[in-house]
N, C-alpha and C. Protein backbone atom coordinates (compact mmCIF):
# COMPACT_ATOMS: atom_id res chain seq x y z
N UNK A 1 35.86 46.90 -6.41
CA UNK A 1 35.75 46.14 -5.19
C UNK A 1 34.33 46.18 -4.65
N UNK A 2 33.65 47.74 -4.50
CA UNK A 2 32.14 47.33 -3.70
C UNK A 2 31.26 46.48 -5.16
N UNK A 3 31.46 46.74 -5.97
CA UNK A 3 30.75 46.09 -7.44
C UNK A 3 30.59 44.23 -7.11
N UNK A 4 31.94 43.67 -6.53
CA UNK A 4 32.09 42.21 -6.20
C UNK A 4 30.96 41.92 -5.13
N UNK A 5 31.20 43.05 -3.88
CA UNK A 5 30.32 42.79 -2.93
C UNK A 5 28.67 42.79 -3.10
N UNK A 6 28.37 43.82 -4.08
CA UNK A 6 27.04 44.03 -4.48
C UNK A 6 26.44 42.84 -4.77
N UNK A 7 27.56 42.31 -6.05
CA UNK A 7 27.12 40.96 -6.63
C UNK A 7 27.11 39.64 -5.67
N UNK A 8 27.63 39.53 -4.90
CA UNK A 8 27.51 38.42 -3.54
C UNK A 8 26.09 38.67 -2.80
N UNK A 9 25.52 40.15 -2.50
CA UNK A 9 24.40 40.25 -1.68
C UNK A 9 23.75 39.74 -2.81
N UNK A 10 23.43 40.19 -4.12
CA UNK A 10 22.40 39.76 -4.91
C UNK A 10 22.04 38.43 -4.75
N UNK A 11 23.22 37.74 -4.69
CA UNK A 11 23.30 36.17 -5.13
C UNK A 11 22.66 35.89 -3.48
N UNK A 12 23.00 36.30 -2.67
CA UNK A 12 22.58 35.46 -1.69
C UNK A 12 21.16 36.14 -1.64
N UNK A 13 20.35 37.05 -1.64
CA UNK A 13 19.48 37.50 -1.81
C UNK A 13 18.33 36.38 -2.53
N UNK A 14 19.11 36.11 -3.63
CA UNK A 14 18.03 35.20 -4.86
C UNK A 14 18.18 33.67 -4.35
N UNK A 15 19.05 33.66 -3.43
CA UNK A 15 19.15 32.07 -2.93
C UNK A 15 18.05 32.50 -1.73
N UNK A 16 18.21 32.71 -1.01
CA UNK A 16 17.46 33.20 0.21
C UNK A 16 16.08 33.14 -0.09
N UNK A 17 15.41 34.11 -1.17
CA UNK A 17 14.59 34.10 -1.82
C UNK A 17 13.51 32.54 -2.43
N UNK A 18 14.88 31.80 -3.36
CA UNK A 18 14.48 30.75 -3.67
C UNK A 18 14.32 29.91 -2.56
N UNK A 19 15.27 30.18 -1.13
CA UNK A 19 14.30 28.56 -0.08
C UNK A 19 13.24 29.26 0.34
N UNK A 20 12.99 30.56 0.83
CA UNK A 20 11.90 30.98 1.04
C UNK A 20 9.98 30.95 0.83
N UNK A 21 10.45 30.73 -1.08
CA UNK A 21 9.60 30.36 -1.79
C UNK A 21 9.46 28.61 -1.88
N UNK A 22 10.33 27.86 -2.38
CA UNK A 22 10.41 26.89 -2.17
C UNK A 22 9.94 25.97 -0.73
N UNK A 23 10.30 26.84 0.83
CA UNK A 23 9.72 26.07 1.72
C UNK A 23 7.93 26.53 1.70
N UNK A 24 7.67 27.98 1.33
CA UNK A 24 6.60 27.81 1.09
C UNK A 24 5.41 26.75 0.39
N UNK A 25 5.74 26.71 -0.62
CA UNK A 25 5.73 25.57 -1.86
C UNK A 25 4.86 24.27 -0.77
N UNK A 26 6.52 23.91 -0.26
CA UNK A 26 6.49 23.10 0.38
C UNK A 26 5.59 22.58 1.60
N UNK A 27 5.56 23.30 2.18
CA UNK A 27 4.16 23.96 3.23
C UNK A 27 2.74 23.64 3.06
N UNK A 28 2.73 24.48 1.45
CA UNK A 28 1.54 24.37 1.66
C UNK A 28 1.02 23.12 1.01
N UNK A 29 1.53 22.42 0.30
CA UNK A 29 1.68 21.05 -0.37
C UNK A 29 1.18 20.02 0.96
N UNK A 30 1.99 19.85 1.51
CA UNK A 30 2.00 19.14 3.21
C UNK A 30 0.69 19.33 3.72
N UNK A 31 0.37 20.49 4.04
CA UNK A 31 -1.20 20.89 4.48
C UNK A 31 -2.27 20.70 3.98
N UNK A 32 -1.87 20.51 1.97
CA UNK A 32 -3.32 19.85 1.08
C UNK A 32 -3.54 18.75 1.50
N UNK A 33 -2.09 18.15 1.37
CA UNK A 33 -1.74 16.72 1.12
C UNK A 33 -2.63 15.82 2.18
N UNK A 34 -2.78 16.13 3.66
CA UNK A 34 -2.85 16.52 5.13
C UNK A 34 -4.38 16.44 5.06
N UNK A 35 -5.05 17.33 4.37
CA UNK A 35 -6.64 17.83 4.19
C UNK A 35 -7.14 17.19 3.04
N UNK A 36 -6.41 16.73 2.18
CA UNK A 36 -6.95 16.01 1.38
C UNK A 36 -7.17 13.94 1.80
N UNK A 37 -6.08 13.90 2.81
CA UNK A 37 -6.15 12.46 3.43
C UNK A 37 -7.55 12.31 4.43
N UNK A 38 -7.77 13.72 5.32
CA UNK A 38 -8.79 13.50 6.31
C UNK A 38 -9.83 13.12 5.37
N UNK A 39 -10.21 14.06 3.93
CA UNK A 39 -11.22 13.64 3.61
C UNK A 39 -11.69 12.37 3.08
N UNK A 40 -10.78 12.07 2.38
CA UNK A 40 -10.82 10.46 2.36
C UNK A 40 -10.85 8.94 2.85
N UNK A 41 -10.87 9.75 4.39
CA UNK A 41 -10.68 8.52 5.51
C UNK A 41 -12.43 9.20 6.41
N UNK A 42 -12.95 10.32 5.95
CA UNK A 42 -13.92 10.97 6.35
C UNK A 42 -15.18 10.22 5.48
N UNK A 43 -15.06 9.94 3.94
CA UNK A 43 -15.66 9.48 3.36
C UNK A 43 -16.13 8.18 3.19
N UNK A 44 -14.80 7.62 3.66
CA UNK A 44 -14.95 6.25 3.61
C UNK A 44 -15.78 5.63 5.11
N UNK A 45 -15.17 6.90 6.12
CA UNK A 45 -16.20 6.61 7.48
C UNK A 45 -17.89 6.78 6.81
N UNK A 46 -18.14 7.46 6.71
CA UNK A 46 -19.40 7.94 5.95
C UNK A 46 -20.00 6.50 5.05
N UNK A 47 -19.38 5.68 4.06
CA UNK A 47 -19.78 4.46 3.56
C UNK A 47 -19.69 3.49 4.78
N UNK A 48 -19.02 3.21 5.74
CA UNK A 48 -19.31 2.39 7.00
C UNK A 48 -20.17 2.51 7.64
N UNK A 49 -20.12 4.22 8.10
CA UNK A 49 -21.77 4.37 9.11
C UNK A 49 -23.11 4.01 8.57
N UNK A 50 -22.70 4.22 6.74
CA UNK A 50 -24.56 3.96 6.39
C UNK A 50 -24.79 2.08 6.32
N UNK A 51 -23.26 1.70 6.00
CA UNK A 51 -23.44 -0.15 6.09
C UNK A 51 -24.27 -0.21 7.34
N UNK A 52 -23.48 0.29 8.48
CA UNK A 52 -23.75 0.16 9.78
C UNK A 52 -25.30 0.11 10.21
N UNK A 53 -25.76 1.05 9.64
CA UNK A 53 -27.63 1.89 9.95
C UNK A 53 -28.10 0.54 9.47
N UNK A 54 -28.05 0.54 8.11
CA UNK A 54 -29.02 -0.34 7.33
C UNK A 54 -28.93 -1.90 8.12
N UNK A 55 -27.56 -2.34 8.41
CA UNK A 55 -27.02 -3.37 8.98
C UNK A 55 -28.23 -3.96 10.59
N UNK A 56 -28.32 -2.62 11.15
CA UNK A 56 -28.87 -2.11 12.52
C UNK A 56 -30.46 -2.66 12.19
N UNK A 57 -30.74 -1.65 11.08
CA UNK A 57 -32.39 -1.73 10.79
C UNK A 57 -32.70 -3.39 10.37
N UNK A 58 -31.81 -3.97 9.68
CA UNK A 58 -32.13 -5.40 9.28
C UNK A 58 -31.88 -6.17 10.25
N UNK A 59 -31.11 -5.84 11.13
CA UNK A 59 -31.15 -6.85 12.71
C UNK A 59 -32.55 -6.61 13.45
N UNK A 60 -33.80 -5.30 13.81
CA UNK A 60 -34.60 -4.80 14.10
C UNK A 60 -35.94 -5.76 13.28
N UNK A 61 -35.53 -5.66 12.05
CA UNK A 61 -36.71 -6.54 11.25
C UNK A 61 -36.40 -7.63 11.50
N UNK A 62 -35.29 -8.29 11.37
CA UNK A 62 -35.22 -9.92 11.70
C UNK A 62 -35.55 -9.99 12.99
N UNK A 63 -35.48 -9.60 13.65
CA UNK A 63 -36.07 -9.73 15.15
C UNK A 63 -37.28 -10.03 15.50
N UNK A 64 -38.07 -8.99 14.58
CA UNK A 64 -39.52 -8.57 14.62
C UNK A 64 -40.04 -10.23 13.81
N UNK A 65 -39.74 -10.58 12.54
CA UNK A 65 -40.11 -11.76 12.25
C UNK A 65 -39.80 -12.65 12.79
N UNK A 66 -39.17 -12.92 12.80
CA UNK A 66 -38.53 -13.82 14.28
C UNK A 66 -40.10 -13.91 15.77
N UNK A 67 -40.10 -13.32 16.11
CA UNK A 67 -41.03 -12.83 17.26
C UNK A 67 -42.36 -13.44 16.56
N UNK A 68 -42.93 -12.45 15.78
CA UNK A 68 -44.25 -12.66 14.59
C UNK A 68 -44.37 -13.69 14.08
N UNK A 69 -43.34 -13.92 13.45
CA UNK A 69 -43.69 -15.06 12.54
C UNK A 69 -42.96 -16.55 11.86
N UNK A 70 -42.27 -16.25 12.93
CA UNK A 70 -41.44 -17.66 13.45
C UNK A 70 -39.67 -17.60 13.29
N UNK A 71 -39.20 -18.56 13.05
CA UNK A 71 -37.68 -19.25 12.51
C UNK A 71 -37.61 -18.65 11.57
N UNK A 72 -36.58 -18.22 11.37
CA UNK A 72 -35.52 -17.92 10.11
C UNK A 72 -34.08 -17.40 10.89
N UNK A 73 -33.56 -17.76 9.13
CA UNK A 73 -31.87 -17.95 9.54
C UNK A 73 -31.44 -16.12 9.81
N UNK A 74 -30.54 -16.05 10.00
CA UNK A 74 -29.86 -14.74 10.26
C UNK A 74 -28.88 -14.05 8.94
N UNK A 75 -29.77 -13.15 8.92
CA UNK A 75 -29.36 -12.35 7.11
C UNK A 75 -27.82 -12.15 7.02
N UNK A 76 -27.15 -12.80 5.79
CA UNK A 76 -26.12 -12.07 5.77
C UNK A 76 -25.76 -11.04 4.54
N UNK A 77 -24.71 -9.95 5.03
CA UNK A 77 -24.74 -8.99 4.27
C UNK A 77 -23.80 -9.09 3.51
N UNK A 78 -23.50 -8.84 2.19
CA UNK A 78 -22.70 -9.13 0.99
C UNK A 78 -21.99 -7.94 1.02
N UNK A 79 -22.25 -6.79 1.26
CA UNK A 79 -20.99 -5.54 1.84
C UNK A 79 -20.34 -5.52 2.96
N UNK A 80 -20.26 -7.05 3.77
CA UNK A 80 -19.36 -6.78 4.37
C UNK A 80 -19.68 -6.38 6.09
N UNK A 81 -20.89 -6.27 5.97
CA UNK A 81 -21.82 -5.72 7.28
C UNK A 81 -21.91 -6.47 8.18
N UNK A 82 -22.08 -6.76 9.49
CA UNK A 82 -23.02 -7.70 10.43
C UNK A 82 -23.94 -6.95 11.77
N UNK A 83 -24.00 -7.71 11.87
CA UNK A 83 -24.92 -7.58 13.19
C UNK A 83 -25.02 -8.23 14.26
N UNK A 84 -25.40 -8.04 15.42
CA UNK A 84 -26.03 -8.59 16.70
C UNK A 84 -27.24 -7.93 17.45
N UNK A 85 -27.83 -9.13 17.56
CA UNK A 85 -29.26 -8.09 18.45
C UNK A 85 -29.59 -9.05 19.55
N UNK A 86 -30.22 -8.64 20.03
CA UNK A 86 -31.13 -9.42 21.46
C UNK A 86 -32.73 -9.12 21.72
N UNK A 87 -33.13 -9.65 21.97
CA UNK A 87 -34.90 -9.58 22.25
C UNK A 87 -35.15 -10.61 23.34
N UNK A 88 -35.71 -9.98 24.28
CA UNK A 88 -36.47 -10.41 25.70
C UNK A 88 -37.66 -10.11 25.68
N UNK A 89 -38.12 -10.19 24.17
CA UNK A 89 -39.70 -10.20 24.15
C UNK A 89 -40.46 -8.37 24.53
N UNK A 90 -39.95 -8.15 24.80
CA UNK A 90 -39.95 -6.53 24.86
C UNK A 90 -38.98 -5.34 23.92
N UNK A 91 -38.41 -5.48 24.50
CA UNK A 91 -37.03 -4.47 23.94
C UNK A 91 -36.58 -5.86 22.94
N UNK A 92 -36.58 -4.49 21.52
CA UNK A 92 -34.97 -5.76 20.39
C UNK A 92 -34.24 -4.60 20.31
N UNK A 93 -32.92 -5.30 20.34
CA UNK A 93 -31.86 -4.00 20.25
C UNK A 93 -30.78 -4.49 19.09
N UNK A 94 -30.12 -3.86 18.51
CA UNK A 94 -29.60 -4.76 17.31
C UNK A 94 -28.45 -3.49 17.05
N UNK A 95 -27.49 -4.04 17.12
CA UNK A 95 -26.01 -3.51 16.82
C UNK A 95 -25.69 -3.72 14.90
N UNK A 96 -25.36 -2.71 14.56
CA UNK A 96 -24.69 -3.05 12.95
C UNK A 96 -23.19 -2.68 13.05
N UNK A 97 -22.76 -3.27 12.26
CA UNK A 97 -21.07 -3.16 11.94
C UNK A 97 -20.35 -3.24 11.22
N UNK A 98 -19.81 -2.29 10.81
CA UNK A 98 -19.34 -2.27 8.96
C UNK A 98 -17.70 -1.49 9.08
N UNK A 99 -16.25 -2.17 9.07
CA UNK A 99 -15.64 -1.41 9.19
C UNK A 99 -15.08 -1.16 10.69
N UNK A 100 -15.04 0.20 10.66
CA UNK A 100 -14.70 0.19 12.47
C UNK A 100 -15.87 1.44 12.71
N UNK A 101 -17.19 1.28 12.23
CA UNK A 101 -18.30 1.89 12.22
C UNK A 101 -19.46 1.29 12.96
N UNK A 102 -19.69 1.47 14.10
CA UNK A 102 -21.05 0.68 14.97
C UNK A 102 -22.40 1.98 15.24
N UNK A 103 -23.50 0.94 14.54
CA UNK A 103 -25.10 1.84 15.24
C UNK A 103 -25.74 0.80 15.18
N UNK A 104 -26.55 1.46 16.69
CA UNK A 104 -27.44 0.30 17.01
C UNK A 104 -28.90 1.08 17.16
N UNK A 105 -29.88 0.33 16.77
CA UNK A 105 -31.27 0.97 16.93
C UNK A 105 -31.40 0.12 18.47
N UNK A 106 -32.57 0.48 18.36
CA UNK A 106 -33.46 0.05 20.08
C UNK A 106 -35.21 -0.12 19.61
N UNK A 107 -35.51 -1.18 19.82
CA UNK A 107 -37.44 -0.90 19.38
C UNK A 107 -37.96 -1.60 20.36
N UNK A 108 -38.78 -0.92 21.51
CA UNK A 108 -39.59 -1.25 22.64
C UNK A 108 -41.12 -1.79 22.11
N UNK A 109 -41.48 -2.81 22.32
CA UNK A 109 -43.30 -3.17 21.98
C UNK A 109 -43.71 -3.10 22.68
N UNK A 110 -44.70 -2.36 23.18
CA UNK A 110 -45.46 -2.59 24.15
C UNK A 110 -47.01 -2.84 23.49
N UNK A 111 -48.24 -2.82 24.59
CA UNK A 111 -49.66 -2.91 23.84
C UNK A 111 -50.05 -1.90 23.81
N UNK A 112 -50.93 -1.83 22.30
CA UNK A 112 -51.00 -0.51 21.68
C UNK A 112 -52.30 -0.05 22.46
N UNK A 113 -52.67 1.32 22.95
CA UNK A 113 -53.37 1.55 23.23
C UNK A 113 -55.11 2.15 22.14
N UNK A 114 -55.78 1.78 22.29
CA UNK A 114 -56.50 2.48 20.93
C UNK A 114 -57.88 3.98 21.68
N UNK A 115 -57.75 4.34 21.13
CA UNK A 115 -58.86 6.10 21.75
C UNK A 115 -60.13 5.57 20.88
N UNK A 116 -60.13 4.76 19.99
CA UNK A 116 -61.39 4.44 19.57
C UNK A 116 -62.67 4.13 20.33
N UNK A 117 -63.89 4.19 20.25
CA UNK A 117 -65.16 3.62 20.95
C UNK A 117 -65.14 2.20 20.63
């Protein structure tokens, strides 16, 4: 009779055991799974912000020619990028946008001063 009972704790023992291990398993699977998504939505932010920069800096130069050296059309970007800028002849400010990723530069002209004789 205690021999039956022994064998019941065992068994529930090794079941017990197995969800134990098993929710572990499970756990920590969820938490890669979890850390492995941020990085990939981290990376892909990372390819937007640099569209974004470069996007920014080419609104800054078109501006500047624009100003300098006359008419031209407004660049477009083949990754997907755009832009907006403004110039009041002083300040150009130029927004890039790639994604759900925005940077904008800022470039003030003023007259250059020179220390020369």
């Amino acid at each position: 009779m205690k021999m039956k009972n022994i064998n019941k704790i065992k068994g529930q023992v090794a079941l017990l055991a197995v969800l134990i291990l098993g929710g572990s398993i499970l756990g920590a699977s969820a938490i890669a799974g979890y850390l492995v998504t941020l990085k990939i939505r981290q990376n892909t932010d990372i390819i937007n912000s640099t569209k974004a920069i470069f996007a920014a800096d080419a609104g800054i130069e078109w501006e500047l020619y624009k100003q300098f050296k006359g008419p031209m059309d407004k660049p477009v970007f083949t990754n997907g990028a755009s832009i907006q800028t403004a110039n009041d002849g002083v300040t150009i400010k130029s927004l890039g946008k790639a994604g759900n990723s925005f940077r904008a530069f800022e470039s003030v002209l003023s007259a250059a001063t020179s220390t020369l004789p």
